[in-house]
N, C-alpha and C. Protein backbone atom coordinates (compact mmCIF):
# COMPACT_ATOMS: atom_id res chain seq x y z
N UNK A 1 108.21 101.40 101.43
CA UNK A 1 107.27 101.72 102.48
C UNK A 1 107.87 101.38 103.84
N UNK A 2 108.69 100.28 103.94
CA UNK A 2 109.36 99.96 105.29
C UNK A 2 110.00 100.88 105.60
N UNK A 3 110.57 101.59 105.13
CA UNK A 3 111.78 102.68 105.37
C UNK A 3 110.97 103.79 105.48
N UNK A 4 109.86 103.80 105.13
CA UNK A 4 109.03 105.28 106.19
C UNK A 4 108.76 104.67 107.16
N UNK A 5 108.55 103.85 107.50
CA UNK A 5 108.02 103.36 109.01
C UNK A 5 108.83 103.46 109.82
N UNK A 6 110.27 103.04 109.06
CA UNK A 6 111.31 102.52 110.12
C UNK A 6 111.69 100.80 110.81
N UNK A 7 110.98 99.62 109.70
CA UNK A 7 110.73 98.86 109.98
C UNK A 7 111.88 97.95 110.09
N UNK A 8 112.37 97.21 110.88
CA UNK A 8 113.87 96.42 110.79
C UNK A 8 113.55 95.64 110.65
N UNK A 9 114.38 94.89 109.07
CA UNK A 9 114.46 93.51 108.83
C UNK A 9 113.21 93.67 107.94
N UNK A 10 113.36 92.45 107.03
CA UNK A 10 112.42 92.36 106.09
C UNK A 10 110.89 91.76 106.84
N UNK A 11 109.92 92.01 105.37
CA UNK A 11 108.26 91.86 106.29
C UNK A 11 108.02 90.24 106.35
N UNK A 12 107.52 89.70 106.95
CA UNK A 12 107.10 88.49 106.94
C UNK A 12 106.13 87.75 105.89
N UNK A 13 106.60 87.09 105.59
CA UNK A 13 105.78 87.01 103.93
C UNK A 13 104.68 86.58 104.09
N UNK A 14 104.36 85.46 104.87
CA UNK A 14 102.83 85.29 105.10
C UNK A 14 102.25 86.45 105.46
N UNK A 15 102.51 87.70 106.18
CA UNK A 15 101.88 88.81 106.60
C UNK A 15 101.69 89.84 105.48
N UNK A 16 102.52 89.91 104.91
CA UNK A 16 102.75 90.54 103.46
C UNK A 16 101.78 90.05 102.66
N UNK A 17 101.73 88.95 102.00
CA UNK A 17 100.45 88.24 101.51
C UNK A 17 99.47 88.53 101.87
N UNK A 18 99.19 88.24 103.14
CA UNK A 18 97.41 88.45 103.42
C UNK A 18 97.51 90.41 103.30
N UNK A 19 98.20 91.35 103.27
CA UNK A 19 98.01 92.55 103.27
C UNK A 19 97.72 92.68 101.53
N UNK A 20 98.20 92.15 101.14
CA UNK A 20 98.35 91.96 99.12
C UNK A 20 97.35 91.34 99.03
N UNK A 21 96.63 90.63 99.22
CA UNK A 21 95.27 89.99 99.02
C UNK A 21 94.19 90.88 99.63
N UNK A 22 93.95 91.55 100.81
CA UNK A 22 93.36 92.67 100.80
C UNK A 22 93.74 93.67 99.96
N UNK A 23 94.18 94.18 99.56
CA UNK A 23 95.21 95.32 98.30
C UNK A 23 94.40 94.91 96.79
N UNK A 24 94.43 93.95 96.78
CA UNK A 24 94.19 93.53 95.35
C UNK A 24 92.78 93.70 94.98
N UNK A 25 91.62 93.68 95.95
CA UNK A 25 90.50 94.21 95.26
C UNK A 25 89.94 95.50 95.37
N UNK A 26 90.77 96.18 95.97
CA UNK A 26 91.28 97.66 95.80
C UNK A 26 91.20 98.12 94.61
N UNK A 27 92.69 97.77 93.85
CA UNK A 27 93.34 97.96 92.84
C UNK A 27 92.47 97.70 91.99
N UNK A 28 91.92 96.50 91.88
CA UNK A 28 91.32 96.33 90.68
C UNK A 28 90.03 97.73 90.66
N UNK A 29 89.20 97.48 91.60
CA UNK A 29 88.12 98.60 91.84
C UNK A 29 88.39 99.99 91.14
N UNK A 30 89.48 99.87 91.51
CA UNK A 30 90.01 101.84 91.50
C UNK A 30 90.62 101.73 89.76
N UNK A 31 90.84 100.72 89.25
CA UNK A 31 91.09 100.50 87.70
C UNK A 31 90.59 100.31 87.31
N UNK A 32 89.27 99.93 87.57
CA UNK A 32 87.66 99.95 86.57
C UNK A 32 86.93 101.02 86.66
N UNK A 33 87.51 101.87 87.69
CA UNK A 33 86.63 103.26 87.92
C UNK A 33 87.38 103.66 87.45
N UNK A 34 88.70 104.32 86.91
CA UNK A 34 89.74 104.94 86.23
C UNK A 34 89.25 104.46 84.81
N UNK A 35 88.96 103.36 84.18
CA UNK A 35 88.83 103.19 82.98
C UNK A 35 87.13 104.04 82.68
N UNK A 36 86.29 103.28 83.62
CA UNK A 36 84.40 104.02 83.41
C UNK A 36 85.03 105.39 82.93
N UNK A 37 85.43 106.12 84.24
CA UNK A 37 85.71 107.66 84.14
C UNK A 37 86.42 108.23 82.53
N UNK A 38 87.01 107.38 82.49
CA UNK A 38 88.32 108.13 81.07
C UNK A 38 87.19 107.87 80.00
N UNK A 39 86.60 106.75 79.83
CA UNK A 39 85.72 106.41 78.95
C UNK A 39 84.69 107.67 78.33
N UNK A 40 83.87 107.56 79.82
CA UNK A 40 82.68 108.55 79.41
C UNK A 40 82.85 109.88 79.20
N UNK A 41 83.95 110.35 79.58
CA UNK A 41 84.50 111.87 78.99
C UNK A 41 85.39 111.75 78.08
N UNK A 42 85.48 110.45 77.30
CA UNK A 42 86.04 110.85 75.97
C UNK A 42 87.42 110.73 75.81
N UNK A 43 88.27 110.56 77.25
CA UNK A 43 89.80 110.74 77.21
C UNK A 43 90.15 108.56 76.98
N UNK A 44 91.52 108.68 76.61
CA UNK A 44 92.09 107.26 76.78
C UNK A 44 92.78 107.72 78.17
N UNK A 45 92.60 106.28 78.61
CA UNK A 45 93.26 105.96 80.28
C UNK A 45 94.78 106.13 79.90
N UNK A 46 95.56 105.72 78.61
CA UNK A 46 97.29 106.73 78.86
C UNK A 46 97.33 108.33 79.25
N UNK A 47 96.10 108.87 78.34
CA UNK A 47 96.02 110.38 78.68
C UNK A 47 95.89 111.08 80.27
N UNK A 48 95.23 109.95 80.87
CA UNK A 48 95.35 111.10 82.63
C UNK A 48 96.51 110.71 82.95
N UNK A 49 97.64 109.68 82.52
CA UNK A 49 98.65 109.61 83.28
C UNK A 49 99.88 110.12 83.12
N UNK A 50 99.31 110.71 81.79
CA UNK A 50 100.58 111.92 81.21
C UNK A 50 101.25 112.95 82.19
N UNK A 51 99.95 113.57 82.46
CA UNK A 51 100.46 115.00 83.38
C UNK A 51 99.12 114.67 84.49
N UNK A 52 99.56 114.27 85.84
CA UNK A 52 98.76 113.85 86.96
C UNK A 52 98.08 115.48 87.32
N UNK A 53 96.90 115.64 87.48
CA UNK A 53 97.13 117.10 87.83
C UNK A 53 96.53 118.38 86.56
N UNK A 54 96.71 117.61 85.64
CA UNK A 54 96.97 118.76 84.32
C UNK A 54 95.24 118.83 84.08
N UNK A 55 94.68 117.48 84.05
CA UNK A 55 93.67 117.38 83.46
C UNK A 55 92.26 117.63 84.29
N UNK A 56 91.13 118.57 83.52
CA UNK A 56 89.73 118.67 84.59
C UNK A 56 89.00 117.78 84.18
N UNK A 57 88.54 116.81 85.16
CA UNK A 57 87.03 116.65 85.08
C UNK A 57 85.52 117.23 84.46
């Protein structure tokens, strides 16, 4: 991600951290709604990540 920005020199780790600690209840969120979703239509959560794209709702 630094290298799309264009960022010189590595990120500052305390700054990095607090961006990863916001990030993280993200992630989790969006992986309990990925699991609800696969669930109630019947698919396993390996199956949407086969072919991104392939599969309808």
């Amino acid at each position: 991600m630094g290298e799309l920005v264009h960022l010189e020199g590595p990120p500052d780790p305390k700054e990095a951290y607090a961006r990863y600690n916001e990030w993280l209840p993200f992630a989790h969120r969006n992986r309990a709604f990925f699991e609800a979703s696969a669930k109630d239509l019947g698919y396993e959560l390996d199956e949407l990540f086969d072919e991104p794209g392939q599969r309808l709702f």
